[in-house]
C-alpha atoms as a PDB file:
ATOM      1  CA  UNK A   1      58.834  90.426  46.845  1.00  0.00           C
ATOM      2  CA  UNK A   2      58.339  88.089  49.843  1.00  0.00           C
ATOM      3  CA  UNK A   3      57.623  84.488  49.534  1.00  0.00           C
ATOM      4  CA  UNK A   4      53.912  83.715  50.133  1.00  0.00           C
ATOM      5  CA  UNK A   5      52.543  81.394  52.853  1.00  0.00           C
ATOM      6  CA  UNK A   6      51.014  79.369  50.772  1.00  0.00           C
ATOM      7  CA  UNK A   7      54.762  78.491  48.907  1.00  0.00           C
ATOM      8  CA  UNK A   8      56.451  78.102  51.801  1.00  0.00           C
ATOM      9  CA  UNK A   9      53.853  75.145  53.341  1.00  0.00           C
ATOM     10  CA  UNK A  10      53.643  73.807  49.958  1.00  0.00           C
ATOM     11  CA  UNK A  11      57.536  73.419  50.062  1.00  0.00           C
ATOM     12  CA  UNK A  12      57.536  71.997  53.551  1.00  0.00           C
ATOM     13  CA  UNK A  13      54.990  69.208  52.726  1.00  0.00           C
ATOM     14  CA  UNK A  14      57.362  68.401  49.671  1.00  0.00           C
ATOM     15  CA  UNK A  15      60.104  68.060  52.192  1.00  0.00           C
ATOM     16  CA  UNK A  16      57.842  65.690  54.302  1.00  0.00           C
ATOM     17  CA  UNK A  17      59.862  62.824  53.394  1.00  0.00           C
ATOM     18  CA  UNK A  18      62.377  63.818  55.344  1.00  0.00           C
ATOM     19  CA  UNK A  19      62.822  64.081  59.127  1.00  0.00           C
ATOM     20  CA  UNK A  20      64.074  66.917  61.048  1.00  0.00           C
ATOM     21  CA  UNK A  21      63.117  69.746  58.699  1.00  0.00           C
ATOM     22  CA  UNK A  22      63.228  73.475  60.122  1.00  0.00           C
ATOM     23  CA  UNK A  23      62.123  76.235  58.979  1.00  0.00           C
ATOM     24  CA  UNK A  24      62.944  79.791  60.169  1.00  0.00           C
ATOM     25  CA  UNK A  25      61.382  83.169  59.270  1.00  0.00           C
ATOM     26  CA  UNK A  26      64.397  86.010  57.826  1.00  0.00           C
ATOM     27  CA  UNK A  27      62.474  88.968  56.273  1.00  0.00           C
ATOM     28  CA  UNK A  28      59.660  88.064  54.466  1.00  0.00           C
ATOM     29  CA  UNK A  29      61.946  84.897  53.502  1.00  0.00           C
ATOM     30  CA  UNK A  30      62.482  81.197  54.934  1.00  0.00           C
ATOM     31  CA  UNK A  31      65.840  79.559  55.914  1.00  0.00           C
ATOM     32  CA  UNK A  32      65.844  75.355  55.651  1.00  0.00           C
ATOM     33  CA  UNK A  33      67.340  73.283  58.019  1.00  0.00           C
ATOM     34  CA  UNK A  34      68.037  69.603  57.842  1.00  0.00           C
ATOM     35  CA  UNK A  35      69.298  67.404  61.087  1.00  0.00           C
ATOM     36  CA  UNK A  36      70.415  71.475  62.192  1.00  0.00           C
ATOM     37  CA  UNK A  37      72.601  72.104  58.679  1.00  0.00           C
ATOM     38  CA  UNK A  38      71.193  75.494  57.258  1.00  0.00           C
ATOM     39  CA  UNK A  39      70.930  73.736  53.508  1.00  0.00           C
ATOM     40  CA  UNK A  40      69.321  76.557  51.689  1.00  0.00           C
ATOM     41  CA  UNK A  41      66.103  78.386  52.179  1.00  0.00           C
ATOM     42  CA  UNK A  42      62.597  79.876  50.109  1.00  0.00           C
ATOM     43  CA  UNK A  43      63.413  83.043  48.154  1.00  0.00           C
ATOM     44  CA  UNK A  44      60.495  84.984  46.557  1.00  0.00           C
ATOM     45  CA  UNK A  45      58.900  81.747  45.871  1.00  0.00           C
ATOM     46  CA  UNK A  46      61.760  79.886  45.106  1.00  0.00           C
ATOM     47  CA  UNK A  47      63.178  76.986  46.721  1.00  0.00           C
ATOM     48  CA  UNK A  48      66.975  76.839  46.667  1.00  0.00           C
ATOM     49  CA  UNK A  49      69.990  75.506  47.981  1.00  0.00           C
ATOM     50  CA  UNK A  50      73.556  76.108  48.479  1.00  0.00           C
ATOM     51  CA  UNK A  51      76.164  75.116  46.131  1.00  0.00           C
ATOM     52  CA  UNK A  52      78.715  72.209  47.069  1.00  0.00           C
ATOM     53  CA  UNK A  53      80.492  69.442  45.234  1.00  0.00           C
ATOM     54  CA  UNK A  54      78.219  66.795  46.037  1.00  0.00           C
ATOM     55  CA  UNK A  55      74.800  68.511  44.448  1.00  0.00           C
ATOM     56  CA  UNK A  56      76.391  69.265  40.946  1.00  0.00           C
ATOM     57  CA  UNK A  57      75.334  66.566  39.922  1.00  0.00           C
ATOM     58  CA  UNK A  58      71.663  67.929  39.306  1.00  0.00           C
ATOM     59  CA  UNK A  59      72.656  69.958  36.818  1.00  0.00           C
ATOM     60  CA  UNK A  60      70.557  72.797  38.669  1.00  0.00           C
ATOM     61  CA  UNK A  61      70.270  76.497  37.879  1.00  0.00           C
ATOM     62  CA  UNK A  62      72.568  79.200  39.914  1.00  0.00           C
ATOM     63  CA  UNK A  63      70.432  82.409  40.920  1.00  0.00           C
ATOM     64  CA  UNK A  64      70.521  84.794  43.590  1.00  0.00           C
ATOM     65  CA  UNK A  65      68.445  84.916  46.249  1.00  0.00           C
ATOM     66  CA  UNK A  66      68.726  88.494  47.018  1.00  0.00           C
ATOM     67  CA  UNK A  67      71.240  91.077  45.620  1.00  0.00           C
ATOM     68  CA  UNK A  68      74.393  90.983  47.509  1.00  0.00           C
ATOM     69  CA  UNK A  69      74.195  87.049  48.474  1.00  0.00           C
ATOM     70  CA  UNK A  70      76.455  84.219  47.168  1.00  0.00           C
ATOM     71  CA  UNK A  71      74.525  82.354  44.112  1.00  0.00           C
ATOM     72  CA  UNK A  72      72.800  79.071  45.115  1.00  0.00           C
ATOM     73  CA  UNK A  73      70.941  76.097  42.992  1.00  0.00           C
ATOM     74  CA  UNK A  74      67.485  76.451  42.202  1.00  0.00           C
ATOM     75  CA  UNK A  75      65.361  73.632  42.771  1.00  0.00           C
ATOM     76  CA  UNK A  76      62.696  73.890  39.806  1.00  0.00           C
ATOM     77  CA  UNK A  77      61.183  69.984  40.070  1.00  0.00           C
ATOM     78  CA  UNK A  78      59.394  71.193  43.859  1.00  0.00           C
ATOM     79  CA  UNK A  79      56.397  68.358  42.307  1.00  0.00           C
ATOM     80  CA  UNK A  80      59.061  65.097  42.947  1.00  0.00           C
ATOM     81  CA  UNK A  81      59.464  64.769  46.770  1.00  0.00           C
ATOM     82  CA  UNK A  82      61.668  61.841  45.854  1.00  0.00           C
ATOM     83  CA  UNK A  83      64.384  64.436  44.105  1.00  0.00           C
ATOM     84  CA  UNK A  84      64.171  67.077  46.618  1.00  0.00           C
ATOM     85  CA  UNK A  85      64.757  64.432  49.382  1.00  0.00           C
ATOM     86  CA  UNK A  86      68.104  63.552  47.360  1.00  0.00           C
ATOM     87  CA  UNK A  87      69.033  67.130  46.636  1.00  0.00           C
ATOM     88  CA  UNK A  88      69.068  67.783  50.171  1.00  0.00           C
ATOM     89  CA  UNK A  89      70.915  64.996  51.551  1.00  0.00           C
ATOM     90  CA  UNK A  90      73.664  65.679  48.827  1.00  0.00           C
ATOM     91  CA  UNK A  91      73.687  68.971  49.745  1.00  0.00           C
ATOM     92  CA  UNK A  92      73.701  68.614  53.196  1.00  0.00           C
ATOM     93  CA  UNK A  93      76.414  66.044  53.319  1.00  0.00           C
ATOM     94  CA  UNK A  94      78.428  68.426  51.070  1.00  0.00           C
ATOM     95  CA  UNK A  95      78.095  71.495  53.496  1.00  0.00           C
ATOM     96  CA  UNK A  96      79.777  68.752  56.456  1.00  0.00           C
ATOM     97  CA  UNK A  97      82.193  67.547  54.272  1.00  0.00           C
ATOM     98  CA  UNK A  98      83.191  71.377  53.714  1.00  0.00           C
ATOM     99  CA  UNK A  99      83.347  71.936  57.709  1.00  0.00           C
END
């Protein structure tokens, strides 16, 4: 199942707090960007985000976005822009800390 329009703008007005979002089309699915740092992306109507050290915290959910990918974090609170603003810095400075 591919993620509908409508989810994906939703999720990108969530992540209006935050400059320098990107989004980019993969088969029927969305890859997020932050500042350039591919952060995690919008998965059959899901929004989530890869797993590093510094978004444990959150005590989020693994899943899969599609069968033969690496688990990620799903981000179930899409309704507090505040959180999701958080969750992606973490995440993001987590992926640069990893480089």
């Amino acid at each position: 199942m591919a993620t509908a329009t409508e989810y994906k703008k939703f999720i990108l007005e969530q992540l209006n707090l935050l400059d320098s979002i990107t989004c980019k089309a993969m088969m029927g699915e969305y890859l997020l960007y932050y500042n350039d740092v591919l952060f995690g992306g919008i998965y059959d109507n899901r929004l989530l985000v890869k797993i590093v050290d510094t978004n444990k915290k959150y005590n989020m959910n693994e899943q899969t976005p599609y069968k033969t990918a690496k688990p990620m974090y799903l981000v179930d609170d899409v309704d507090n822009k505040e959180l999701l603003k958080e969750i992606v810095i973490e995440t993001c400075k987590g992926l640069l800390i990893k480089k």
